[in-house]
Protein backbone atom coordinates (compact mmCIF):
# COMPACT_ATOMS: atom_id res chain seq x y z
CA UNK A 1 31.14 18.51 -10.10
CA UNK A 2 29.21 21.49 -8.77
CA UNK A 3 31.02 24.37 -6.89
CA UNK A 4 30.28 25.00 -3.21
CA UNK A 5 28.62 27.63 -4.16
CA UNK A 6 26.66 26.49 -6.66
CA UNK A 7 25.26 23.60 -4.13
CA UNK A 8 24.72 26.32 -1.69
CA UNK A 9 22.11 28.15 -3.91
CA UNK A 10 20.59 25.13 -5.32
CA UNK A 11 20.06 24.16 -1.59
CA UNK A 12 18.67 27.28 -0.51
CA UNK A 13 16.35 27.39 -3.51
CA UNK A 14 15.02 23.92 -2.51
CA UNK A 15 14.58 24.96 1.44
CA UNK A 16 12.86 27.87 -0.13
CA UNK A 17 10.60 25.73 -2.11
CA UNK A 18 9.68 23.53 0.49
CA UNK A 19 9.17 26.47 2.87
CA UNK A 20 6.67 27.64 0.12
CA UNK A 21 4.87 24.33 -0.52
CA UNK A 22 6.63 24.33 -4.05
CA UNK A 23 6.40 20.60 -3.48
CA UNK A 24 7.07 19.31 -7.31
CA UNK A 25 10.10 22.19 -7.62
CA UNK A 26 11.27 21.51 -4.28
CA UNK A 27 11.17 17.46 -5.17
CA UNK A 28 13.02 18.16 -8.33
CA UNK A 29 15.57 20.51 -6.58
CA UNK A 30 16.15 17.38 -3.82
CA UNK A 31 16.14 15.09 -5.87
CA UNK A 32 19.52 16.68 -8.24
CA UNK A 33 21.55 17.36 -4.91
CA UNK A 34 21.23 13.91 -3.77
CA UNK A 35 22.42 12.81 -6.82
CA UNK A 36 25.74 14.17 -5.40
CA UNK A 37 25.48 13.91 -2.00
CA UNK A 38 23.54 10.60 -1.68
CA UNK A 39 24.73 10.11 2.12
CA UNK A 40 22.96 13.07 3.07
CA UNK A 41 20.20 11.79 5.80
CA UNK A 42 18.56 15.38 5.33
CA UNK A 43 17.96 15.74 2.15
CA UNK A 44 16.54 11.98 1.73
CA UNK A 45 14.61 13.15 5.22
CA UNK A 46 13.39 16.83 2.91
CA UNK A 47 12.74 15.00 -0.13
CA UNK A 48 10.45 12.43 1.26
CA UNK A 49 8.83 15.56 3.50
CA UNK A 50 7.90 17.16 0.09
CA UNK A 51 6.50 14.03 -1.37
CA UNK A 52 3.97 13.80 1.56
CA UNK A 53 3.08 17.29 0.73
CA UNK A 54 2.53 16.24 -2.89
CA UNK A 55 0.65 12.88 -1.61
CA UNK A 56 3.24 10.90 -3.40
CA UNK A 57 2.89 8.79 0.02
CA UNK A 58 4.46 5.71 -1.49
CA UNK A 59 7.46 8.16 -2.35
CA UNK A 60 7.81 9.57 1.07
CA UNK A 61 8.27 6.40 2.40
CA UNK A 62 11.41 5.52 0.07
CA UNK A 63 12.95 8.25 0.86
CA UNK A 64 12.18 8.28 4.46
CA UNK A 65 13.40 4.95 4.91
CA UNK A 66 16.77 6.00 3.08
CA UNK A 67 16.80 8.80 5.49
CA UNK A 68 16.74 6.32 8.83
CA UNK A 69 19.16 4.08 6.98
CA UNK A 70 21.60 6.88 6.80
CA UNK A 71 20.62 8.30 10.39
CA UNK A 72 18.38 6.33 12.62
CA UNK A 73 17.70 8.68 15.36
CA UNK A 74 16.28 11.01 12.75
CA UNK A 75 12.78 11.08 14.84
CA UNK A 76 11.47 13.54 12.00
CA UNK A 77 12.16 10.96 8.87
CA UNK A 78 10.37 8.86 11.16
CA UNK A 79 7.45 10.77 11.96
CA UNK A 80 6.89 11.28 7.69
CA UNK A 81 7.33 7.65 7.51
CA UNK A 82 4.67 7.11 10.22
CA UNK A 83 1.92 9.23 8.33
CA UNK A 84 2.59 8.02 4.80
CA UNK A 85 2.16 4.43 6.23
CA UNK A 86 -0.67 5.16 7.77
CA UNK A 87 -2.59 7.14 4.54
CA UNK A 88 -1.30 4.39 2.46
CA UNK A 89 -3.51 1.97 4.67
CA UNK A 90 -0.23 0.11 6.47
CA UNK A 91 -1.56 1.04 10.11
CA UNK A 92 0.32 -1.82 11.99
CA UNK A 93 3.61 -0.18 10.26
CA UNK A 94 2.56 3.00 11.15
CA UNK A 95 2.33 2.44 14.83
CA UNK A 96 5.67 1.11 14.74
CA UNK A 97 7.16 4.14 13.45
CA UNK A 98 4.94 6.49 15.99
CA UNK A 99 6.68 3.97 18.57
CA UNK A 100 9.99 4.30 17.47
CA UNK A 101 9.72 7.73 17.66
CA UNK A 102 8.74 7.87 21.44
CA UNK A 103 11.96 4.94 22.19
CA UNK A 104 14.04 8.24 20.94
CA UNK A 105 12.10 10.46 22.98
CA UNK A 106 9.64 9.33 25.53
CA UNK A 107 8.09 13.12 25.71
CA UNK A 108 7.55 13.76 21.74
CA UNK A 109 3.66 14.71 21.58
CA UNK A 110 3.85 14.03 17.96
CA UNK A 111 4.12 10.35 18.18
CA UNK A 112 1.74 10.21 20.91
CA UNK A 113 -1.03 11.78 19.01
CA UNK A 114 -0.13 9.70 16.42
CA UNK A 115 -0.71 7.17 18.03
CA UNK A 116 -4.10 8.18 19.83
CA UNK A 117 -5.30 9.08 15.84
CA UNK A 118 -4.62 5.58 15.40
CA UNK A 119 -5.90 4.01 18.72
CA UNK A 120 -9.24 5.76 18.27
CA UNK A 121 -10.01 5.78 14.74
CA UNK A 122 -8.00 1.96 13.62
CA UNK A 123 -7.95 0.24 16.71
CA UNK A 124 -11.49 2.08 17.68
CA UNK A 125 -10.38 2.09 21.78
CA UNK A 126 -11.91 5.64 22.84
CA UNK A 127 -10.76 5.47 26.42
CA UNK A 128 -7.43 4.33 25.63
CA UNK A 129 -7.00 7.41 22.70
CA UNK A 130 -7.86 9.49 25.72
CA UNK A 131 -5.07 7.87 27.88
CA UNK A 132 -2.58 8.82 25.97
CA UNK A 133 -3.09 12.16 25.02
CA UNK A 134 -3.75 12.86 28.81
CA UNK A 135 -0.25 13.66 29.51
CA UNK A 136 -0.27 16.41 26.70
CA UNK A 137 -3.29 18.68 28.26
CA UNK A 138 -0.42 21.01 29.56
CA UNK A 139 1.47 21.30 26.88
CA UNK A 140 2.30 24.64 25.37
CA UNK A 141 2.21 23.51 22.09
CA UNK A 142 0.29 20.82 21.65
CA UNK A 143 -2.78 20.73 24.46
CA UNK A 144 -5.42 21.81 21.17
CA UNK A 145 -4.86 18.29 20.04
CA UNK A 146 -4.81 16.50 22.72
CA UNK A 147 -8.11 18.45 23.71
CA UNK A 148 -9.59 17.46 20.23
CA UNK A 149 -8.76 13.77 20.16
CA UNK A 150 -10.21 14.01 23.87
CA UNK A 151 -13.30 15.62 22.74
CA UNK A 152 -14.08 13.27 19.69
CA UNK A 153 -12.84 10.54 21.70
CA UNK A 154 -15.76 10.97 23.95
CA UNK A 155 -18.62 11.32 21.51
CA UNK A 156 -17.98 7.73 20.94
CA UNK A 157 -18.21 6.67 24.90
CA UNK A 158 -18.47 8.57 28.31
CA UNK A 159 -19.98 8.35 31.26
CA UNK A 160 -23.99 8.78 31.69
CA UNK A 161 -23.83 9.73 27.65
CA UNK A 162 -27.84 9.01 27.45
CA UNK A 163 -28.47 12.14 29.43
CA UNK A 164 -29.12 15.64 27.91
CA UNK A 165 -27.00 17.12 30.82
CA UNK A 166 -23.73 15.07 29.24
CA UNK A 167 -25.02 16.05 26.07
CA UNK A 168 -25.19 19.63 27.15
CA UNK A 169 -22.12 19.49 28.39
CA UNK A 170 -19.39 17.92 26.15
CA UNK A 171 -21.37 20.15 23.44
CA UNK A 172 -20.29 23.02 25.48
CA UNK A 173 -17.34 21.61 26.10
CA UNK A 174 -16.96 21.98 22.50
CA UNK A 175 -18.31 25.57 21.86
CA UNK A 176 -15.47 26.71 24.30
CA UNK A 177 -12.42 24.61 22.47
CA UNK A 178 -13.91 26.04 18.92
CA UNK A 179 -14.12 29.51 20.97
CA UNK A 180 -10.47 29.64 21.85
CA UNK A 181 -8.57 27.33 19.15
CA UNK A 182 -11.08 27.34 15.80
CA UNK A 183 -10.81 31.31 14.53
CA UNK A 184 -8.73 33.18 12.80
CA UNK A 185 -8.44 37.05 14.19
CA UNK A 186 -5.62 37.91 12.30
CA UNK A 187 -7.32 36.98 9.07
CA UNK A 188 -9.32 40.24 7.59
CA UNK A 189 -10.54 39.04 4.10
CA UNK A 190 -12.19 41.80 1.78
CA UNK A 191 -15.93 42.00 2.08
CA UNK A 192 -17.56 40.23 -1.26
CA UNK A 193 -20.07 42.20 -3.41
CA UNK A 194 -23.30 42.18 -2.82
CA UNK A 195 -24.81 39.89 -4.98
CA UNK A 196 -28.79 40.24 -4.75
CA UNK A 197 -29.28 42.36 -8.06
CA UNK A 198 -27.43 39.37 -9.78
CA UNK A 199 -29.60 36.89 -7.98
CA UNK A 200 -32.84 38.26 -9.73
CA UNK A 201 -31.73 37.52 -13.29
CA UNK A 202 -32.95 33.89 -14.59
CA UNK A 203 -29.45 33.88 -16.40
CA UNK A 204 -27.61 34.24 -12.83
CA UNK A 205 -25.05 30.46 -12.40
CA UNK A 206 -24.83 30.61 -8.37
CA UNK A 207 -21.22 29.78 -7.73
CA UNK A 208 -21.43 26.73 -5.39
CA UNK A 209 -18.32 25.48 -2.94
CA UNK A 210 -17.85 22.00 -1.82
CA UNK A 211 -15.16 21.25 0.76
CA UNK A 212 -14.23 18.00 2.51
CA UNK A 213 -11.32 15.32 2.68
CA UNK A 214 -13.66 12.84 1.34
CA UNK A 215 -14.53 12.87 -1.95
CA UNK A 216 -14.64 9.60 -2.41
CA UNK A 217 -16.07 6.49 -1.63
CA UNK A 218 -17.07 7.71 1.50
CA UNK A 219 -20.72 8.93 3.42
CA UNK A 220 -19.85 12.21 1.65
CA UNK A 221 -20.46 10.80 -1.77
CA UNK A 222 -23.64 8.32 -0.86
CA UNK A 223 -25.53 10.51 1.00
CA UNK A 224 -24.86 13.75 -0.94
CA UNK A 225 -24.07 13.12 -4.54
CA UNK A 226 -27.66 12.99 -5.65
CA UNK A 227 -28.12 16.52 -4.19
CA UNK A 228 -25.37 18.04 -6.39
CA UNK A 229 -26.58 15.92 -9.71
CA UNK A 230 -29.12 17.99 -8.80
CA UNK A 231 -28.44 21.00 -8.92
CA UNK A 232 -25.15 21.01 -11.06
CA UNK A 233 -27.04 21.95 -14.40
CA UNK A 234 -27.73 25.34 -12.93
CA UNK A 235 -24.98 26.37 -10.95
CA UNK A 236 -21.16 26.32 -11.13
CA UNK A 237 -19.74 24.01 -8.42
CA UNK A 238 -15.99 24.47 -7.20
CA UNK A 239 -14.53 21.93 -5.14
CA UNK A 240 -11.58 22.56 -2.44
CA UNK A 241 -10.25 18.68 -2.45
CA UNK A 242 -8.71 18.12 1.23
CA UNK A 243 -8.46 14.83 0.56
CA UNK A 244 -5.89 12.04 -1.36
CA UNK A 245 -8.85 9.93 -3.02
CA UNK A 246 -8.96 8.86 -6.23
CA UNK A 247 -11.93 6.10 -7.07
CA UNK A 248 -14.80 6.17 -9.04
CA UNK A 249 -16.39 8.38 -6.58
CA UNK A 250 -14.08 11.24 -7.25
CA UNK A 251 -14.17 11.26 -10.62
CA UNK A 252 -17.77 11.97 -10.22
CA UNK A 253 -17.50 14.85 -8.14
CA UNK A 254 -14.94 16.40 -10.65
CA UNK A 255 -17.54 15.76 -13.51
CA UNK A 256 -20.01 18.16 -11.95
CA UNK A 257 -17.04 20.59 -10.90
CA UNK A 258 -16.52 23.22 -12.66
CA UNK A 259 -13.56 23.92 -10.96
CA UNK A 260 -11.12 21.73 -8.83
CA UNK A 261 -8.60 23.35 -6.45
CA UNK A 262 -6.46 20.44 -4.09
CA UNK A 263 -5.63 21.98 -1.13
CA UNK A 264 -5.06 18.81 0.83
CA UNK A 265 -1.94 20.06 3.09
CA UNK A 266 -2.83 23.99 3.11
CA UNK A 267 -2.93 26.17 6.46
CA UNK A 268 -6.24 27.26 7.42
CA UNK A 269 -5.35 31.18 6.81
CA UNK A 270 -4.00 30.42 2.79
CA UNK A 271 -7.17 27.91 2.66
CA UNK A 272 -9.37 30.68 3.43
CA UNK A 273 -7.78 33.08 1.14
CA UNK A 274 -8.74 30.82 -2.00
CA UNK A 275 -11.70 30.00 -1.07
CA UNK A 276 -12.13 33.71 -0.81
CA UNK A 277 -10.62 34.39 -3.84
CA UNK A 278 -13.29 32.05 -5.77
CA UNK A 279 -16.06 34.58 -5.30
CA UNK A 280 -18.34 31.96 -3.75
CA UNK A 281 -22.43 32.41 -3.21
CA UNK A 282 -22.59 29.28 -0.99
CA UNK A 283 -19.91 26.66 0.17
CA UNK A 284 -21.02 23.34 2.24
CA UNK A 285 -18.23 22.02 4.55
CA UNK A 286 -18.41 18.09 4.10
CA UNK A 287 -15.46 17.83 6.34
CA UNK A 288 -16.46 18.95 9.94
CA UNK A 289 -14.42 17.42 12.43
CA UNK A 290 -12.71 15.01 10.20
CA UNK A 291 -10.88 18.42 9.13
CA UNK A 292 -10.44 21.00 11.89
CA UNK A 293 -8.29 23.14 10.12
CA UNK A 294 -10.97 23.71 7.25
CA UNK A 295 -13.10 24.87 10.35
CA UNK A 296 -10.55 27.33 11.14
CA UNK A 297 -10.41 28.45 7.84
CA UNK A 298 -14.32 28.81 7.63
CA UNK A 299 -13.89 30.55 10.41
CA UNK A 300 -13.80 34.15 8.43
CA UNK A 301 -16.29 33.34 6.58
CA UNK A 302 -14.86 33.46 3.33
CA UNK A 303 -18.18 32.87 1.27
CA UNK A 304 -21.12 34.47 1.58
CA UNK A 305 -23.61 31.68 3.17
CA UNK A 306 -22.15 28.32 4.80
CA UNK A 307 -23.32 25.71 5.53
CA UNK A 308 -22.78 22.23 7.40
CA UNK A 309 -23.86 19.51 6.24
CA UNK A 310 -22.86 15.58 6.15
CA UNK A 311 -19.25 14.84 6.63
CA UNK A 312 -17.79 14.83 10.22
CA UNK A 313 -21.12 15.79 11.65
CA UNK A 314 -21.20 14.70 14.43
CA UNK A 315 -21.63 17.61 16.82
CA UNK A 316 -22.03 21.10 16.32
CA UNK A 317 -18.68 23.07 14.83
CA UNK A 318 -19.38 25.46 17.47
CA UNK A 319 -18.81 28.52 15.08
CA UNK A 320 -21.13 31.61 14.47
CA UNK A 321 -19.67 31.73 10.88
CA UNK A 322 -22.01 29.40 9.67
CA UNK A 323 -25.34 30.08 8.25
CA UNK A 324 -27.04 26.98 9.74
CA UNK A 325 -26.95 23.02 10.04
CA UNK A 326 -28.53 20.79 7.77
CA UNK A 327 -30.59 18.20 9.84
CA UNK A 328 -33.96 17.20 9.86
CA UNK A 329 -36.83 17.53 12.58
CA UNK A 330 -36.12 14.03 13.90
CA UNK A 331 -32.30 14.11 13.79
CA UNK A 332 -31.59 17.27 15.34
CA UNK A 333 -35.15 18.64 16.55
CA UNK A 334 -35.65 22.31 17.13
CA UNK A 335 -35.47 21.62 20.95
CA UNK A 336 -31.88 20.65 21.03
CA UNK A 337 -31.03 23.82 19.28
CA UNK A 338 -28.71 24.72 22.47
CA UNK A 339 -26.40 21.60 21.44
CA UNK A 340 -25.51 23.54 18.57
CA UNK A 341 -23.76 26.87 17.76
CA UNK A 342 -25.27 26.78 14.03
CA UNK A 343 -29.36 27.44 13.40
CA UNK A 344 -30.85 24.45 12.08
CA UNK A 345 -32.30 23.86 9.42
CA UNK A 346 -34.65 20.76 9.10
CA UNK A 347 -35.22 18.78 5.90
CA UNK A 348 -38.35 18.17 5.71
CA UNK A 349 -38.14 14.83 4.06
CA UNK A 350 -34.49 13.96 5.93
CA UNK A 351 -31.47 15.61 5.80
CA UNK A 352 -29.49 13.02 3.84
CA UNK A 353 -30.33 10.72 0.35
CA UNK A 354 -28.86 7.61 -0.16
CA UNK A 355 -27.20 6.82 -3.41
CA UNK A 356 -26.19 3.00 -3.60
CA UNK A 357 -23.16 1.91 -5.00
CA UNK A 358 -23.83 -0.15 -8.55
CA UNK A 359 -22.42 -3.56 -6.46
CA UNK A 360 -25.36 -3.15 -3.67
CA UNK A 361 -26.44 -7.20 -3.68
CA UNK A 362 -30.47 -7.56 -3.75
CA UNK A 363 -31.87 -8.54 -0.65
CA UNK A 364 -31.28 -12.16 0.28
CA UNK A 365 -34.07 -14.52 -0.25
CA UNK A 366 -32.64 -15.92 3.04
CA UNK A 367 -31.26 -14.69 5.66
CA UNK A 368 -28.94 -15.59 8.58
CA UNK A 369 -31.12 -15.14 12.32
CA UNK A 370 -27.67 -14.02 13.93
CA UNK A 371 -27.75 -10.72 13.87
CA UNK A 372 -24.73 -8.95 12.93
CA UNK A 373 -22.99 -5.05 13.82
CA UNK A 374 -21.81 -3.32 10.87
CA UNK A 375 -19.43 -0.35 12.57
CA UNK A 376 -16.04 0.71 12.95
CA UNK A 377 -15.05 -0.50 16.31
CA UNK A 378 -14.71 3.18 17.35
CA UNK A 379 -18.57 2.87 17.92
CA UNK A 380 -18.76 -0.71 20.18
CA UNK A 381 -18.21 1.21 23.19
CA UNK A 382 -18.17 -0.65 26.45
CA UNK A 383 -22.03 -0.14 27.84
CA UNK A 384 -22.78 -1.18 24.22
CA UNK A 385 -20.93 -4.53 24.28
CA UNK A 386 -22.46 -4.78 28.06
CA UNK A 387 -25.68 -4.62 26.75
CA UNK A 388 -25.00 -7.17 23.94
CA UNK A 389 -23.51 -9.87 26.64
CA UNK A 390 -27.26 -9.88 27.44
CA UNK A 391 -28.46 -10.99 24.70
CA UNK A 392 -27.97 -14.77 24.35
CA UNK A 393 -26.75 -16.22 21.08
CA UNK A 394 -23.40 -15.79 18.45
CA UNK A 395 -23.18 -12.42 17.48
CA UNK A 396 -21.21 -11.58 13.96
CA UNK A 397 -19.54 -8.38 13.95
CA UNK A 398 -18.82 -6.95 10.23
CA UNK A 399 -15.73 -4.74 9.18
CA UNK A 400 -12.53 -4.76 8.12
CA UNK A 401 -10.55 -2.80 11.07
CA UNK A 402 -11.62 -6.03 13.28
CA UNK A 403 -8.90 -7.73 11.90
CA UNK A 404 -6.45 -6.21 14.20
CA UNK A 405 -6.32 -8.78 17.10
CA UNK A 406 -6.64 -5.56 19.69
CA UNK A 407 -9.65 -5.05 18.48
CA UNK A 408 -11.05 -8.72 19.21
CA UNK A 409 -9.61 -9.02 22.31
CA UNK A 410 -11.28 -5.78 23.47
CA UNK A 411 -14.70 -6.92 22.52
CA UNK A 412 -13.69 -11.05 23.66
CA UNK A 413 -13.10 -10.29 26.93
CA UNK A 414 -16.33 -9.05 27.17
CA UNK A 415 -18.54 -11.03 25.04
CA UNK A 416 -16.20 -14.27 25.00
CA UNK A 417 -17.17 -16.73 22.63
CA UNK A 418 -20.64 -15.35 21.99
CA UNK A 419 -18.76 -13.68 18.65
CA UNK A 420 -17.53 -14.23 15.34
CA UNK A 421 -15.70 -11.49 13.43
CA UNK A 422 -16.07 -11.09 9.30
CA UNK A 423 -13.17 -9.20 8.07
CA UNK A 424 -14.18 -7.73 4.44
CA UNK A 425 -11.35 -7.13 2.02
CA UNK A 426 -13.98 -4.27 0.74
CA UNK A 427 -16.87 -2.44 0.30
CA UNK A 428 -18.81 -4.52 -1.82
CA UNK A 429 -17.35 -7.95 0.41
CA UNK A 430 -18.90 -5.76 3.11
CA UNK A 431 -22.26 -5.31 2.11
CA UNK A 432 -22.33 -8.95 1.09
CA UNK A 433 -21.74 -10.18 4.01
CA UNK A 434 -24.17 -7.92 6.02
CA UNK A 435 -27.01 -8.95 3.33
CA UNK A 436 -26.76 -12.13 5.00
CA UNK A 437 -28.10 -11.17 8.05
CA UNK A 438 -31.89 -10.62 8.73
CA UNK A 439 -30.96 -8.20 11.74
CA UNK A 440 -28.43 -5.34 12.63
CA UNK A 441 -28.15 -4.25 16.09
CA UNK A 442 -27.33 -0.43 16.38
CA UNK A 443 -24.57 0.96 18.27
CA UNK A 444 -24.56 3.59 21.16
CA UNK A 445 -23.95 6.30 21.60
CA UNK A 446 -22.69 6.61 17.89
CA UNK A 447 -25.23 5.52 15.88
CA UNK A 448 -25.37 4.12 12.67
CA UNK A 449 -25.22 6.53 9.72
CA UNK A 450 -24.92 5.03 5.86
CA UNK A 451 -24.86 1.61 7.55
CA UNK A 452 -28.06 1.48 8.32
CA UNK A 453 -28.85 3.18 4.75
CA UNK A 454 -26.99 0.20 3.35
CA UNK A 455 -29.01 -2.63 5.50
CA UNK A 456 -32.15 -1.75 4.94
CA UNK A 457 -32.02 -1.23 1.47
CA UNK A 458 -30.70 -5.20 1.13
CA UNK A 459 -34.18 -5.63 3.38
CA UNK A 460 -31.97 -5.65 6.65
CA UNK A 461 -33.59 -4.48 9.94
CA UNK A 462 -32.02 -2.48 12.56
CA UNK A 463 -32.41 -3.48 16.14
CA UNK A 464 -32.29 -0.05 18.23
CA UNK A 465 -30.94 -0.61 21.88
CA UNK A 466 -30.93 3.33 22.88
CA UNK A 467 -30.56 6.83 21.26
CA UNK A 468 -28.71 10.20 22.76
CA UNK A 469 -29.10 13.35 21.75
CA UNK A 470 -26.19 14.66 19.88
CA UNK A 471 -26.77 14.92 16.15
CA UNK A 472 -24.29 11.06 15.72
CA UNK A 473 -26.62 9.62 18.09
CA UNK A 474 -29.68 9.89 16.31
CA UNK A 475 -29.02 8.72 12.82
CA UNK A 476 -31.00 5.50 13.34
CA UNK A 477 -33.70 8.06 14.68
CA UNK A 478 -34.08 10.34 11.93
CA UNK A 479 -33.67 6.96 9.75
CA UNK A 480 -36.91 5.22 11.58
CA UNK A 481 -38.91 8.29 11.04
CA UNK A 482 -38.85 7.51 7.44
CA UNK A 483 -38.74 3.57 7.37
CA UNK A 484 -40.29 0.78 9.34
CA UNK A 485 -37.60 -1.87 9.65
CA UNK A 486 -36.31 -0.43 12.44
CA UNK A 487 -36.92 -1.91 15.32
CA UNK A 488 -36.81 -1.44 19.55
């Protein structure tokens, strides 16, 4: 048996470890103590910690659950447990952990972002995500998120939305949060070399930085991956991986990489520093507002040009770091340039290409007259499913999250039996079922991005009730610009 002592140092070490994000040391170091201390509720509790760091998700959970065996008030085993169930996909478990968290303590603003993350992007109930992180908007510690989950909340439904002045101002609205919560003044990287003699020679590989959480099967990957293809034989393209993915998808992206860096659970300031450190000539953030602390990291600018493009764009970042926003003339037109903190910069020809996937069905010889909505149920916001109560007839509404019976009863008590739900196991079950449909009616104010890509290339056509003027609610705009099966 170890000596006291002995335990002592190899527990330090570990804390040490773990304080460092030494995740696979600080697993191994865990993992020997509670080989002699297996009652220990915090080790299993640190052990499971450092697995989520590691993404070893299914992992954390184990150990987690070993932890609330051994203690079950131990809110903070709890909490782990709570995100590793929900990146492993097991949302229904995760809210029960998030919940169990709050019967231990009513006030923890942990669980109750946890569980606005889940009511607004699962369970797709805006106004209720807002509810709950109402309480939190004077809260020393944690009022940035519950501003942010506020903020996104309401790009998917608020009052008046179809005016510019609402527009104007939750864009603002925005500016000012990125203003006082998105930068990093402490942060003084080195100023990079100037590159423009290099530039001049033919021989001259640009170094090229990707960043997102999604790369993946994912918009990132369909309506980008033809642009690197592109240009991957002449530069040298380093991804920063935020994300846990691992499909077909990614290892596409790591084919054209020439370098991979994960950096799925780093601060914004060490972020920064390594993208820094990579001696970048251009970096495109595919992450947005799916990611705010990349934005803070991007904050210092730590490549020489930036630039936003798809991937959590759905308003503007609201930082002067960047050197502009790829849209296109139609999507975000040079007179809504005061919506966004970035310059634009319009694509000619649209900002986005689709890729298909290799399972996108050829159009149906016949199709279905019910029309269908293909969305998250983030996007059937209340005026929208007004609007669709209208309209007589069965609608069918496409997508896997509406098989959380929340969901239907949200949009059933509005549009009663006027609607039929198709729950796809996945993408491809997805796209099958929307090919069956000869119409698909667009939702407001979030719009329909690589959905509407995906219909009308199966010879779909999208039924436009109204369009805003933030850049997510004019994707069916820019999209009709270029394509006539979309209809008003």
């Amino acid at each position: 048996m170890a000596k006291l002592g002995d335990i002592s140092n190899v527990l330090a070490h570990a804390d040490h470890a773990r304080d460092t994000k030494q995740w696979a040391l600080a697993i191994h170091l865990y993992s020997e103590l509670l080989q002699s201390h297996p009652q220990s509720a915090e080790l299993a509790h640190n052990l499971g910690l450092c697995h989520f760091g590691m993404g070893n998700t299914a992992l954390a959970v184990v150990a987690c659950q070993k932890a609330i065996h051994l203690k079950p008030r131990l809110w903070q085993s709890l909490m782990i447990l709570a995100k590793s169930y929900q990146a492993l996909g097991q949302i229904v478990q995760a809210q029960h952990a998030f919940q169990k968290v709050l019967k231990i303590d009513a006030s923890n603003a942990q669980a109750r972002l946890g569980l606005a993350n889940i009511t607004l992007n699962e369970y797709g109930d805006p106004l209720a995500a807002i509810a709950l992180v109402e309480p939190l908007k004077g809260d020393a510690e944690y009022s940035m998120d519950a501003q942010l989950t506020s903020l996104m909340a309401r790009l998917y439904e608020r009052p008046h939305w179809n005016t510019l002045q609402s527009a104007q101002q939750l864009s603002d609205e925005i500016q000012t949060f990125s203003a006082q919560h998105l930068r990093l003044p402490s942060l003084q990287l080195p100023a990079l070399v100037d590159r423009t003699p290099a530039y001049a020679k033919a021989s001259y590989r640009p170094r090229v930085g990707l960043l997102s959480p999604q790369f993946g099967i994912s918009p990132v990957y369909f309506l980008t991956i033809a642009g690197w293809h592109k240009i991957a034989p002449q530069c040298d393209i380093v991804i920063f991986n935020r994300g846990h993915q691992n499909d077909v998808a990614t290892a596409e992206f790591k084919s054209l990489a020439s370098e991979w860096v994960d950096v799925a659970h780093w601060g914004a300031s060490d972020l920064a520093k390594r993208i820094h450190e990579a001696d970048l000539d251009v970096l495109y953030d595919l992450g947005g507002w799916m990611d705010p602390i990349a934005l803070q990291a991007l904050s210092v600018k730590p490549a020489r040009q930036q630039f936003k493009w798809v991937g959590g764009q759905s308003a503007t970042t609201g930082l002067e770091s960047f050197d502009g926003w790829i849209g296109d003339q139609w999507q975000s037109p040079a007179k809504l340039q005061s919506l966004y903190r970035e310059p634009l910069i319009q694509i000619p020809e649209g900002y986005a290409t689709y890729t298909p996937p290799s399972y996108l069905p050829k159009p149906a010889s016949k199709k279905s007259k019910t029309p269908c909505v293909f969305s998250n149920p983030a996007k059937v916001s209340k005026p929208f499913l007004q609007e669709l109560a209208k309209m007589p007839g069965k609608k069918v509404f496409i997508h896997r999250q509406y098989r959380y019976p929340q969901v239907q009863e949200r949009i059933n008590a509005v549009l009663g039996e006027q609607v039929e739900f198709v729950i796809p196991k996945t993408h491809e079950e997805a796209l099958q079922e929307l090919n069956r449909h000869a119409t698909m009616i667009d939702t407001f104010p979030y719009s329909s991005g690589l959905t509407a890509r995906e219909a009308l290339f199966m010879g779909t056509k999208i039924q436009v009730l109204h369009s805003g003027h933030l850049f997510c609610e004019r994707h069916t705009v820019s999209i009709a610009a270029l394509n006539t099966k979309i209809s008003k």
